[in-house]
C-alpha atoms as a PDB file:
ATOM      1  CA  UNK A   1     128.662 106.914 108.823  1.00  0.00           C
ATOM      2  CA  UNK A   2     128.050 103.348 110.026  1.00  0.00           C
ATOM      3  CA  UNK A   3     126.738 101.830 106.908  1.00  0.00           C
ATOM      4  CA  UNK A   4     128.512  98.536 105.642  1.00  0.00           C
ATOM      5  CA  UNK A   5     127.728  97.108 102.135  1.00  0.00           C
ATOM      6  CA  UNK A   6     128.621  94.188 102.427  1.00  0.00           C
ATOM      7  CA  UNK A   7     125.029  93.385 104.623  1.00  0.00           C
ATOM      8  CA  UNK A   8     123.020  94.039 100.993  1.00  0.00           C
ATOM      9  CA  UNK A   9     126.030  92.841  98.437  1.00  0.00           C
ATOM     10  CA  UNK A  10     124.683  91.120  95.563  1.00  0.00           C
ATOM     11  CA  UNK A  11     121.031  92.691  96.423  1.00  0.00           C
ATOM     12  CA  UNK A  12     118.654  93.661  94.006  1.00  0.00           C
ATOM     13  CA  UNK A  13     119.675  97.247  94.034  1.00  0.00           C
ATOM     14  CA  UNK A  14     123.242  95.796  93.105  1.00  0.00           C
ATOM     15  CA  UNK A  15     122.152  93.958  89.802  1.00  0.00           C
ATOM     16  CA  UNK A  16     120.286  96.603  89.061  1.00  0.00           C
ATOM     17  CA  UNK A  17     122.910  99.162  89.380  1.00  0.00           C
ATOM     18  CA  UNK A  18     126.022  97.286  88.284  1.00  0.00           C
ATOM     19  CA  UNK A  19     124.116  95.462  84.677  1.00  0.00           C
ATOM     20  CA  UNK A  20     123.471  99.307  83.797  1.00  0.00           C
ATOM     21  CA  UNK A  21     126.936 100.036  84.815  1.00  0.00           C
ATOM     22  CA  UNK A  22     128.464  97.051  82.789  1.00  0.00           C
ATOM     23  CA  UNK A  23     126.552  98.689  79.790  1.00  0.00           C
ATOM     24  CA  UNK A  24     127.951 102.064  80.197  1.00  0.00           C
ATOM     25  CA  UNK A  25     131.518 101.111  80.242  1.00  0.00           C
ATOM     26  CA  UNK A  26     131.299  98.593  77.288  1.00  0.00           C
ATOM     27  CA  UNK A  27     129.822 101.824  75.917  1.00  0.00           C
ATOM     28  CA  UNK A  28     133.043 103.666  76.503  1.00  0.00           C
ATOM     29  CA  UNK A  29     134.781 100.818  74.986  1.00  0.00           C
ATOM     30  CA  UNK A  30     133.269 101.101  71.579  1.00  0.00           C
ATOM     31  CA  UNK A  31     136.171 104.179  70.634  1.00  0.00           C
ATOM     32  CA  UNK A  32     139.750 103.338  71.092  1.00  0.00           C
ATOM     33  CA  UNK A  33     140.482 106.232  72.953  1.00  0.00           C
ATOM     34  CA  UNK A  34     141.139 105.520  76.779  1.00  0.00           C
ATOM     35  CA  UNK A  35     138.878 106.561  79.497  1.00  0.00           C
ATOM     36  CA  UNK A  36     138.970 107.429  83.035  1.00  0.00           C
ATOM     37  CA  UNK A  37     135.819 105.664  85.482  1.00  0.00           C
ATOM     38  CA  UNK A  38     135.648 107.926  88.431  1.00  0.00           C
ATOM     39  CA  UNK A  39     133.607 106.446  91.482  1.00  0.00           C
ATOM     40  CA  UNK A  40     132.922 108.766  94.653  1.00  0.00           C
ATOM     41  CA  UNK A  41     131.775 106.665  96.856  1.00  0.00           C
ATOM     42  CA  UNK A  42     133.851 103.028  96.047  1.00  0.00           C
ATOM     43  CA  UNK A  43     133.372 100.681  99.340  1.00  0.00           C
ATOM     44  CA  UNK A  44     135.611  97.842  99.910  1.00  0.00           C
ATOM     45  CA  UNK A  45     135.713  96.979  96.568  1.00  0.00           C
ATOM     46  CA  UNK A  46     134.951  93.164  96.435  1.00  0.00           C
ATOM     47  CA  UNK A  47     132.325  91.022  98.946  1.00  0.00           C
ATOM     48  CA  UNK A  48     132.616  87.704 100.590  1.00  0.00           C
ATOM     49  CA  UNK A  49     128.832  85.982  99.658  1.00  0.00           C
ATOM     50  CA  UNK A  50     129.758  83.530 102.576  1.00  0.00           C
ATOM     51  CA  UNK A  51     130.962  85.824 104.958  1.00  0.00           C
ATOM     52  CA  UNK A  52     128.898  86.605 108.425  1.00  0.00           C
ATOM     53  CA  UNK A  53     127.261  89.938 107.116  1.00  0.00           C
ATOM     54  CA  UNK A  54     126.058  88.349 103.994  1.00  0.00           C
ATOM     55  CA  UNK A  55     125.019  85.809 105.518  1.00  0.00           C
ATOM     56  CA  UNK A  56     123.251  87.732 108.332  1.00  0.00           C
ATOM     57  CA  UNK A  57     121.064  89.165 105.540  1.00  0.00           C
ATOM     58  CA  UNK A  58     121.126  87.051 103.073  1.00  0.00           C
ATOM     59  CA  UNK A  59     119.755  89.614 100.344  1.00  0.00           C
ATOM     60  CA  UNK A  60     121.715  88.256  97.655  1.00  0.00           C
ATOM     61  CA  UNK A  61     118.664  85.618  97.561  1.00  0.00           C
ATOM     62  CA  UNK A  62     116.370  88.154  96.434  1.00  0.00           C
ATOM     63  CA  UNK A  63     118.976  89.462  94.265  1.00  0.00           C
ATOM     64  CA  UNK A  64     121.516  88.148  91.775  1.00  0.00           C
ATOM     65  CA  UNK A  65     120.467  84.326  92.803  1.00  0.00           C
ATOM     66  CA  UNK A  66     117.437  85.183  91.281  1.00  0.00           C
ATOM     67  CA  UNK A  67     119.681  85.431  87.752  1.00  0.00           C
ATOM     68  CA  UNK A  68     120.407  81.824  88.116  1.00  0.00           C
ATOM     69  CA  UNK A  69     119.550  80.186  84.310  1.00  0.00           C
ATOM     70  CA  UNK A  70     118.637  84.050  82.912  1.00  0.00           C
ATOM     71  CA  UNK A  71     118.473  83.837  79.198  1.00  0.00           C
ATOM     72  CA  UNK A  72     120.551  87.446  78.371  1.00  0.00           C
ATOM     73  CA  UNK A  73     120.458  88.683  75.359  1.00  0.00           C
ATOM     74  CA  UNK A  74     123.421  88.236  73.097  1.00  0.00           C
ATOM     75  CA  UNK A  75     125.677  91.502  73.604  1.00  0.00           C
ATOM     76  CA  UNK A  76     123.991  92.745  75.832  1.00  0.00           C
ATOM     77  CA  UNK A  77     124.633  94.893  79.217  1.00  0.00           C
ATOM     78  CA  UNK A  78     122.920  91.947  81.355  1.00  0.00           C
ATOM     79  CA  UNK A  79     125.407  89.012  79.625  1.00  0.00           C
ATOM     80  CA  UNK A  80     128.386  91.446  80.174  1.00  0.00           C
ATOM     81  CA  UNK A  81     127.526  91.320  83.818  1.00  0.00           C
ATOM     82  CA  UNK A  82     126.750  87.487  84.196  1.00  0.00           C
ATOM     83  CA  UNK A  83     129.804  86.412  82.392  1.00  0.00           C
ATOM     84  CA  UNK A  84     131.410  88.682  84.465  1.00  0.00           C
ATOM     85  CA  UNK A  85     130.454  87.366  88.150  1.00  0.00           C
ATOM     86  CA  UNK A  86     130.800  83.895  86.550  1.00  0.00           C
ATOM     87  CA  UNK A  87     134.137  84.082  85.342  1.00  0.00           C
ATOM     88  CA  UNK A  88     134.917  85.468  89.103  1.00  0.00           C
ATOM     89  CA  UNK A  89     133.580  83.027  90.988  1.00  0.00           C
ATOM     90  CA  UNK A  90     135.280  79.812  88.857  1.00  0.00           C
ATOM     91  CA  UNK A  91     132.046  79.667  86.828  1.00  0.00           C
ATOM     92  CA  UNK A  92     129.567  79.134  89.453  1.00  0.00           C
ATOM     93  CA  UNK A  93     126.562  79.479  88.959  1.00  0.00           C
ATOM     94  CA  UNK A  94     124.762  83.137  89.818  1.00  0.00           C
ATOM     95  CA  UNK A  95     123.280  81.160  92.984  1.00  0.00           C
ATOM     96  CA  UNK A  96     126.398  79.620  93.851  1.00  0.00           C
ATOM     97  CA  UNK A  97     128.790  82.571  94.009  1.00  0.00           C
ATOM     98  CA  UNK A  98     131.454  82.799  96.333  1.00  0.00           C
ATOM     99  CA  UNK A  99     132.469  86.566  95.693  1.00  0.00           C
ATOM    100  CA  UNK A 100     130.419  89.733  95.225  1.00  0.00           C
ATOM    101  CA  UNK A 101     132.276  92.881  93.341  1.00  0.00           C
ATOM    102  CA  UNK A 102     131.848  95.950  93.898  1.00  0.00           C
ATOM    103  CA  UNK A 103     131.350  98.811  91.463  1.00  0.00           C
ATOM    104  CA  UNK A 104     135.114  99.632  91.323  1.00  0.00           C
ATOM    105  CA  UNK A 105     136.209  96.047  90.428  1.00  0.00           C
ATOM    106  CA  UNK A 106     133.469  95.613  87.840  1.00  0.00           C
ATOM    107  CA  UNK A 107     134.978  99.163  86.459  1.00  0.00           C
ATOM    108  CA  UNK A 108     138.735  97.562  86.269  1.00  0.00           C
ATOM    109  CA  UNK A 109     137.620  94.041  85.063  1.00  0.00           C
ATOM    110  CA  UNK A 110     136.038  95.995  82.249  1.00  0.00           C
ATOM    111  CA  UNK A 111     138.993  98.492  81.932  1.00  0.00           C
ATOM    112  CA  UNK A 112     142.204  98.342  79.292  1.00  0.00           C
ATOM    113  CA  UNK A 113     145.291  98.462  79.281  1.00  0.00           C
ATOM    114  CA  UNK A 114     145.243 102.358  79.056  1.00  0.00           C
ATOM    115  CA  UNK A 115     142.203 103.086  80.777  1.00  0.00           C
ATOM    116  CA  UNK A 116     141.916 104.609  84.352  1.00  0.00           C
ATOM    117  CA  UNK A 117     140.130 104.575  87.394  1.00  0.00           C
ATOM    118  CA  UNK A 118     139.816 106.812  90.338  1.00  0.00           C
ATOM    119  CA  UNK A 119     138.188 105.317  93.593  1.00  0.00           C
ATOM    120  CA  UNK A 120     137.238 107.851  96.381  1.00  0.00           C
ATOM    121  CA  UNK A 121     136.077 106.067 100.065  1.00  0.00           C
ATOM    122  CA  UNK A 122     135.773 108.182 102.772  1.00  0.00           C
ATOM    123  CA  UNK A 123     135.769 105.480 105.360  1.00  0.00           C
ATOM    124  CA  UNK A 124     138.954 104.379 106.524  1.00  0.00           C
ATOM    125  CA  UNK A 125     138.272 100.126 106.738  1.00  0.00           C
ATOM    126  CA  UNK A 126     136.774 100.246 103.483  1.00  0.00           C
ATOM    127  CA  UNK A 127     139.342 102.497 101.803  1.00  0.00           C
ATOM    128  CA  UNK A 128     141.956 100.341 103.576  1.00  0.00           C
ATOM    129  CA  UNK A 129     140.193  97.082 101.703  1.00  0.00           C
ATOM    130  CA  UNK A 130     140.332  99.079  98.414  1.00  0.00           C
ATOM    131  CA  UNK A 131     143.625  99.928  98.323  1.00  0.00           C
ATOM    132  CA  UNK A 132     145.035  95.900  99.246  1.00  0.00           C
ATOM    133  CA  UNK A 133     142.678  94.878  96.504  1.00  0.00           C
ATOM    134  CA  UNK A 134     143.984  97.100  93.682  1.00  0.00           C
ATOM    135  CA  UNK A 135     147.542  97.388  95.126  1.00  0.00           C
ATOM    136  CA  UNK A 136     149.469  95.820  91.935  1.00  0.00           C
ATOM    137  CA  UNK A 137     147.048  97.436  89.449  1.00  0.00           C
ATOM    138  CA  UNK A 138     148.362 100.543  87.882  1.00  0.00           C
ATOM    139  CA  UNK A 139     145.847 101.582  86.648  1.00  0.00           C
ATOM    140  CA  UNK A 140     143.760 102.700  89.983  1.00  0.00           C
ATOM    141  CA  UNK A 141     144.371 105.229  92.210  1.00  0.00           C
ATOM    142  CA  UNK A 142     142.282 105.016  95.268  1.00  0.00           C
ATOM    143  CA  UNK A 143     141.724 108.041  97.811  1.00  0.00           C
ATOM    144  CA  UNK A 144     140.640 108.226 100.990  1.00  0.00           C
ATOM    145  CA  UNK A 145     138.285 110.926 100.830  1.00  0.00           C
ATOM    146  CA  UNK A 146     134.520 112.460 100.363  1.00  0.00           C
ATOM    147  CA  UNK A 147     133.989 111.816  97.282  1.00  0.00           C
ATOM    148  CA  UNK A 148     131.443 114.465  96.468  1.00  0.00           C
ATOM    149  CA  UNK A 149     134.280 117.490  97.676  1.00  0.00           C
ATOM    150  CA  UNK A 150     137.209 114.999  95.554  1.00  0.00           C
ATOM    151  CA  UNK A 151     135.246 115.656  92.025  1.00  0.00           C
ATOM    152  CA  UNK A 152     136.657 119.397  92.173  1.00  0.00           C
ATOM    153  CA  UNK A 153     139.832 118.274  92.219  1.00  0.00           C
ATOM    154  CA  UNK A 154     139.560 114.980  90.211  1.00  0.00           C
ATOM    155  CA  UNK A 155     137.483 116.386  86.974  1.00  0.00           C
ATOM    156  CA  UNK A 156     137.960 116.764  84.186  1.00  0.00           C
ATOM    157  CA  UNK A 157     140.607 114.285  83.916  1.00  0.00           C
ATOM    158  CA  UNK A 158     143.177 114.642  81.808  1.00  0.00           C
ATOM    159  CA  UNK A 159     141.668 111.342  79.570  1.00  0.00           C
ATOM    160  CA  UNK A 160     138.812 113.824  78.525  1.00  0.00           C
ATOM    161  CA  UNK A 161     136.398 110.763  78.123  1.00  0.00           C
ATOM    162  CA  UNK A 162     134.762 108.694  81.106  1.00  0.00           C
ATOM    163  CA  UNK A 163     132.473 108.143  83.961  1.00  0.00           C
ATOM    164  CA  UNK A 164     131.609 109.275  86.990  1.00  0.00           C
ATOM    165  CA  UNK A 165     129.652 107.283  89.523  1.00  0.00           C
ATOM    166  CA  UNK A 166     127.652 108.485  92.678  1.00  0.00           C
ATOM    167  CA  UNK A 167     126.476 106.198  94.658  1.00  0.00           C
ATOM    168  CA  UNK A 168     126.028 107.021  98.187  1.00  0.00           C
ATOM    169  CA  UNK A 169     124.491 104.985 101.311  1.00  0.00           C
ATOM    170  CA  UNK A 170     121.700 107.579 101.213  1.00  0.00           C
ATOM    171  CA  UNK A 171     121.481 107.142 105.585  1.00  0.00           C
ATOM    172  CA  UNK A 172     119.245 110.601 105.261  1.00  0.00           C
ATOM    173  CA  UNK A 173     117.907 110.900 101.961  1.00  0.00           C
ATOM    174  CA  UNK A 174     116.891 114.295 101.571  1.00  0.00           C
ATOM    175  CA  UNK A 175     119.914 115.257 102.676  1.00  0.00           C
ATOM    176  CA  UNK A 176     122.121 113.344 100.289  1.00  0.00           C
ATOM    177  CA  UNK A 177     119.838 114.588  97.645  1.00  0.00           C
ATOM    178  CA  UNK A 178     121.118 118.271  98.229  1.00  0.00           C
ATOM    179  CA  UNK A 179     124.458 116.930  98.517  1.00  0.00           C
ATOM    180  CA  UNK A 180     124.162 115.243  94.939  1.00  0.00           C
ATOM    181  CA  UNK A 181     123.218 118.321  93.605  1.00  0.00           C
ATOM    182  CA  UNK A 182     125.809 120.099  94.851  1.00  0.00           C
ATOM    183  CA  UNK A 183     128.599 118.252  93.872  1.00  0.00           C
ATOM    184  CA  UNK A 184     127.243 118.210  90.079  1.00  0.00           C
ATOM    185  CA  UNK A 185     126.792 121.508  90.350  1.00  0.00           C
ATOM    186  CA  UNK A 186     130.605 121.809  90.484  1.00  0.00           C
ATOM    187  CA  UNK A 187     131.463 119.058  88.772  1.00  0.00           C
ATOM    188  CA  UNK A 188     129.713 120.228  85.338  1.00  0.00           C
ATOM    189  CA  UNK A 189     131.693 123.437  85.575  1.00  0.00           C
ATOM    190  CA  UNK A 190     134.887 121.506  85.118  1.00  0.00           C
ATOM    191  CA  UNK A 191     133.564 118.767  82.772  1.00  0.00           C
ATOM    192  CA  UNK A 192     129.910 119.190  80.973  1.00  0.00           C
ATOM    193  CA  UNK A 193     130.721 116.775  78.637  1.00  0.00           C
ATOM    194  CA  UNK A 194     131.484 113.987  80.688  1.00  0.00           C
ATOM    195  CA  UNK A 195     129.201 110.914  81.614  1.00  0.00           C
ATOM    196  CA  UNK A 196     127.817 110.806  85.339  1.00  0.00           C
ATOM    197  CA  UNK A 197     125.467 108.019  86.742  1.00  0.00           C
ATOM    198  CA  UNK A 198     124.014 108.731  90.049  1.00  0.00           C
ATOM    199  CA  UNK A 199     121.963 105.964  91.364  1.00  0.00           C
ATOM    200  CA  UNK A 200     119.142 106.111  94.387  1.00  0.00           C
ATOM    201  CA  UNK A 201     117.209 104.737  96.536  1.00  0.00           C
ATOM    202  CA  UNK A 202     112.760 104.962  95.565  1.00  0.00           C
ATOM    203  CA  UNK A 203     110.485 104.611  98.884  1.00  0.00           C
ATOM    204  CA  UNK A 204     108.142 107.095  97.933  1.00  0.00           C
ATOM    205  CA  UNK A 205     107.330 108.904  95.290  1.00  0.00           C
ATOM    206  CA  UNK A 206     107.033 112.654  96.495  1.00  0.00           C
ATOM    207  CA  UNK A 207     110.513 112.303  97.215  1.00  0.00           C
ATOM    208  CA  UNK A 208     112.268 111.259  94.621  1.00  0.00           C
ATOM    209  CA  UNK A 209     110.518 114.483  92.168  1.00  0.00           C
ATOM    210  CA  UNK A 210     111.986 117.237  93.153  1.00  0.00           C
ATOM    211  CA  UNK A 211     115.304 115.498  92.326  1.00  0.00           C
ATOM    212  CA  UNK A 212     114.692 114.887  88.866  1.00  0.00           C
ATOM    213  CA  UNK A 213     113.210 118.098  88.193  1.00  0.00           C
ATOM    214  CA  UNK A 214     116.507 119.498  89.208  1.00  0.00           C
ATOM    215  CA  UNK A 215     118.120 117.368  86.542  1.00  0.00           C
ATOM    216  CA  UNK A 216     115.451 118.807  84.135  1.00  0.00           C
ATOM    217  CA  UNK A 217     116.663 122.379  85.267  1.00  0.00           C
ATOM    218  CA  UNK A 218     120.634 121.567  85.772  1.00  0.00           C
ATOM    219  CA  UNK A 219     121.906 119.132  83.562  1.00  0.00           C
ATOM    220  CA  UNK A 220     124.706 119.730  81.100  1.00  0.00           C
ATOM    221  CA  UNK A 221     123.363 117.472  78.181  1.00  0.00           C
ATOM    222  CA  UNK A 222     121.015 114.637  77.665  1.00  0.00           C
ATOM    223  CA  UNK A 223     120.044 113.018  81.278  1.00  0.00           C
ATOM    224  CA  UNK A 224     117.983 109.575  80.777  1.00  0.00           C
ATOM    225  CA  UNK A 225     115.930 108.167  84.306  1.00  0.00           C
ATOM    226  CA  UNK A 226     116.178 104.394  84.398  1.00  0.00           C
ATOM    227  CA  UNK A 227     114.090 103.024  87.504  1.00  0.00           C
ATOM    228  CA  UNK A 228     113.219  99.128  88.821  1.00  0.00           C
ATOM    229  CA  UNK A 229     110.363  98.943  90.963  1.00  0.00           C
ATOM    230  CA  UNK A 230     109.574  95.971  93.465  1.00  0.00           C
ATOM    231  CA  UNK A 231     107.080  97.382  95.797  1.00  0.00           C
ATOM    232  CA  UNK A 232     104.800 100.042  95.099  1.00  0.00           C
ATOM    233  CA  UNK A 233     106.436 103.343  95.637  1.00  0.00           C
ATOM    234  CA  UNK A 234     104.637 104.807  98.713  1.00  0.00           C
ATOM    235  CA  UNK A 235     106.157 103.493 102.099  1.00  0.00           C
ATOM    236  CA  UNK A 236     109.107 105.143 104.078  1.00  0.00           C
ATOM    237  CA  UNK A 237     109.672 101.996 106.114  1.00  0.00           C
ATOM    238  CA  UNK A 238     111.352  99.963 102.806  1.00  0.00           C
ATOM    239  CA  UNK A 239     113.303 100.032  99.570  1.00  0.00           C
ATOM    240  CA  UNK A 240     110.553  99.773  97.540  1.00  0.00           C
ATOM    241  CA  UNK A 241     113.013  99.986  94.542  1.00  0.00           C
ATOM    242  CA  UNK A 242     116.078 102.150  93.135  1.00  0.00           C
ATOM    243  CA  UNK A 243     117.139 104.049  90.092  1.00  0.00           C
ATOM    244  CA  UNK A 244     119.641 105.558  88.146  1.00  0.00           C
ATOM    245  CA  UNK A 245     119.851 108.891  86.499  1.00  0.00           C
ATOM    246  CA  UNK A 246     122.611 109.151  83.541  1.00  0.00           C
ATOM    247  CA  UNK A 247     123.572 112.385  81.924  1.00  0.00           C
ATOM    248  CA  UNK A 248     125.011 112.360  78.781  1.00  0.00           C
ATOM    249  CA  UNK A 249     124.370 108.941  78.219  1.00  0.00           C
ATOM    250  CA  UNK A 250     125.759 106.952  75.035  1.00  0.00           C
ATOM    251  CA  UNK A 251     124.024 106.897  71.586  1.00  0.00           C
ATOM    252  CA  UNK A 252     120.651 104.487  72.330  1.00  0.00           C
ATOM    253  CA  UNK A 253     121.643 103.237  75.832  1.00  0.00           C
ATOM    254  CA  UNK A 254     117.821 103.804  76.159  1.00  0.00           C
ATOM    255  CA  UNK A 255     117.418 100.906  73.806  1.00  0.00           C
ATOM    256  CA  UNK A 256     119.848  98.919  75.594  1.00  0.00           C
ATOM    257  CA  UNK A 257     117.855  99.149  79.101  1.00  0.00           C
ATOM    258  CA  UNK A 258     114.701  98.344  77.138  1.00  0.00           C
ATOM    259  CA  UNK A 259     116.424  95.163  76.267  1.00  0.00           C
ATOM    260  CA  UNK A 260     117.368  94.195  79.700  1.00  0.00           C
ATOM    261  CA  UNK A 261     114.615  96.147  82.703  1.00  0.00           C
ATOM    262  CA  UNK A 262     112.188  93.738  81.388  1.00  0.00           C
ATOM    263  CA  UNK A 263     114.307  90.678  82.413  1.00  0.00           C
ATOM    264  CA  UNK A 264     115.421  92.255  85.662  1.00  0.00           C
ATOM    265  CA  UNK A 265     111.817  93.206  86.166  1.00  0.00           C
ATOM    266  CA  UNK A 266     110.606  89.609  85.809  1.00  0.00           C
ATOM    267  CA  UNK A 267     113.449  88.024  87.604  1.00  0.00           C
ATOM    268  CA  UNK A 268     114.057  90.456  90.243  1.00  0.00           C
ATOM    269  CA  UNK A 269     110.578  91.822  90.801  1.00  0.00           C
ATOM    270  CA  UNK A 270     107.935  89.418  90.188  1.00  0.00           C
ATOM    271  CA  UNK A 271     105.189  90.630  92.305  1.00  0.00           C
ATOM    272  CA  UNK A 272     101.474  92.531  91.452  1.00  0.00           C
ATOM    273  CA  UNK A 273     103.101  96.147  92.395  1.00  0.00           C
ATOM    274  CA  UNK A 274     106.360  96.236  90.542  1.00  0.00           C
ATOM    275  CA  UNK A 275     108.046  97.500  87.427  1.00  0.00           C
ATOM    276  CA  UNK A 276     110.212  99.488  85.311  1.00  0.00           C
ATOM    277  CA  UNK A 277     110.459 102.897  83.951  1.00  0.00           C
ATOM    278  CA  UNK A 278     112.646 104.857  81.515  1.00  0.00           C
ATOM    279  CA  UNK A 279     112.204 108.703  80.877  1.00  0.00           C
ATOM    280  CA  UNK A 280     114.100 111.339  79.280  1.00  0.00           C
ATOM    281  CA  UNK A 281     114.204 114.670  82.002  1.00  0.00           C
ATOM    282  CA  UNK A 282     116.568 115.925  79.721  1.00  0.00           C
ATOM    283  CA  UNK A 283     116.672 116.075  75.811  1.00  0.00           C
ATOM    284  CA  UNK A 284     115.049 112.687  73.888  1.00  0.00           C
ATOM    285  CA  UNK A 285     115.954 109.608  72.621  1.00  0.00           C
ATOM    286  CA  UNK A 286     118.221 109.611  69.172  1.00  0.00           C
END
């Protein structure tokens, strides 16, 4: 694979991602008991905003500089993440950032003392970056491996409470679709009651259906579909916007996205065609 995050670091996709993923691990915060964040497909772990591929892109603009002066609710998933990314970047503002992290350093900034993390990266550079970033923490194990084949050996882990994350480049989408399914399939053998977040790409409709109709068919427990349009969702040629499906999510996280896809929506997405949506495929709202 030749895809490199850090060209769309700090994107909209990103914020959109990493606020709901701020939310679910303050979730797993609310019990004492320590957890274990599992993320198959971690990157480099941490992005340099004024490096040459940012900077060759430069979709950070469209993304979390477009947070700059949000007004997030108190408590809320969105003000977890903005505090966060400001108290990384020497409280800068969210247009003035210096550093972009990554899904596995948002995980351990979030983390105890007792809770663990498990980072699979299957490309060598990037797995190379993860390990020197987390090399005096503990608490992280990192692996240089697929992550979809590592859940089989990873799961359940022996914390019995946590998160798994999927969130693949998606380089041929129907494709990675299959392979999604596939590693869940296994996965929920070993650990049904366990939390999994699987994010993806939306360019058109027709092809994102048959995915969540498998969740309706497969899932283990309650599976919620969180999704933040920008475009309208019927061209190949662009990331017309992304979403993320969570199974077993915790009590009312569907009232905690209603809180924040309407500011994300606005700030993010301001244009004629776009949006938010939030459905249950599996089970309802309690």
């Amino acid at each position: 694979m030749n895809y490199r995050h850090a060209f769309h670091a700090g994107n909209f996709a990103d914020v959109f991602k990493h606020v709901i993923l701020a939310g679910l691990l303050q979730a797993l915060k609310n019990k004492p008991a320590p957890f274990c964040y599992v993320d198959t497909h971690a990157g480099a772990g941490s992005y340099d905003l004024r490096g040459s591929e940012a900077a060759r892109t430069r979709e950070y603009a469209d993304g979390i500089a477009r947070l700059a002066g949000v007004a997030a609710p108190s408590g809320s998933a969105l003000q977890t993440y903005v505090d966060l990314l400001s108290s990384m970047n020497d409280g800068a503002a969210l247009d003035a950032l210096h550093t972009y992290p990554g899904s596995p350093l948002i995980a351990a900034r979030l983390m105890r003392a007792g809770d663990r993390a498990l980072l699979c990266e299957v490309q060598h550079d990037e797995a190379a970056a993860l390990a020197a970033l987390f090399a005096r923490d503990a608490r992280v194990g990192v692996h240089e491996r697929d992550g979809y084949a590592a859940l089989a050996a990873l799961l359940p882990p022996k914390e019995r409470r946590g998160l798994v994350l999927i969130d693949p480049p998606f380089e041929a989408q129907d494709g990675e679709f299959r392979a999604i399914e596939s590693a869940l399939t296994a996965a929920w053998k070993r650990w049904p009651t366990g939390a999994y977040a699987i994010w993806y790409p939306i360019k058109q409709r027709e092809s994102i259906r048959p995915f969540q109709r498998w969740f309706t068919a497969h899932a283990p427990g309650r599976t919620l579909a969180a999704e933040l349009m920008r475009e309208r969702d019927d061209s190949p040629l662009r990331l017309n916007g992304c979403g993320m499906v969570i199974v077993n999510p915790p009590w009312r996280f569907d009232h905690e996205l209603e809180r924040v896809l309407p500011l994300l929506r606005s700030q993010l997405a301001p244009g004629p065609d776009s949006g938010y949506r939030l459905s249950w495929l599996a089970g309802e709202s309690r």
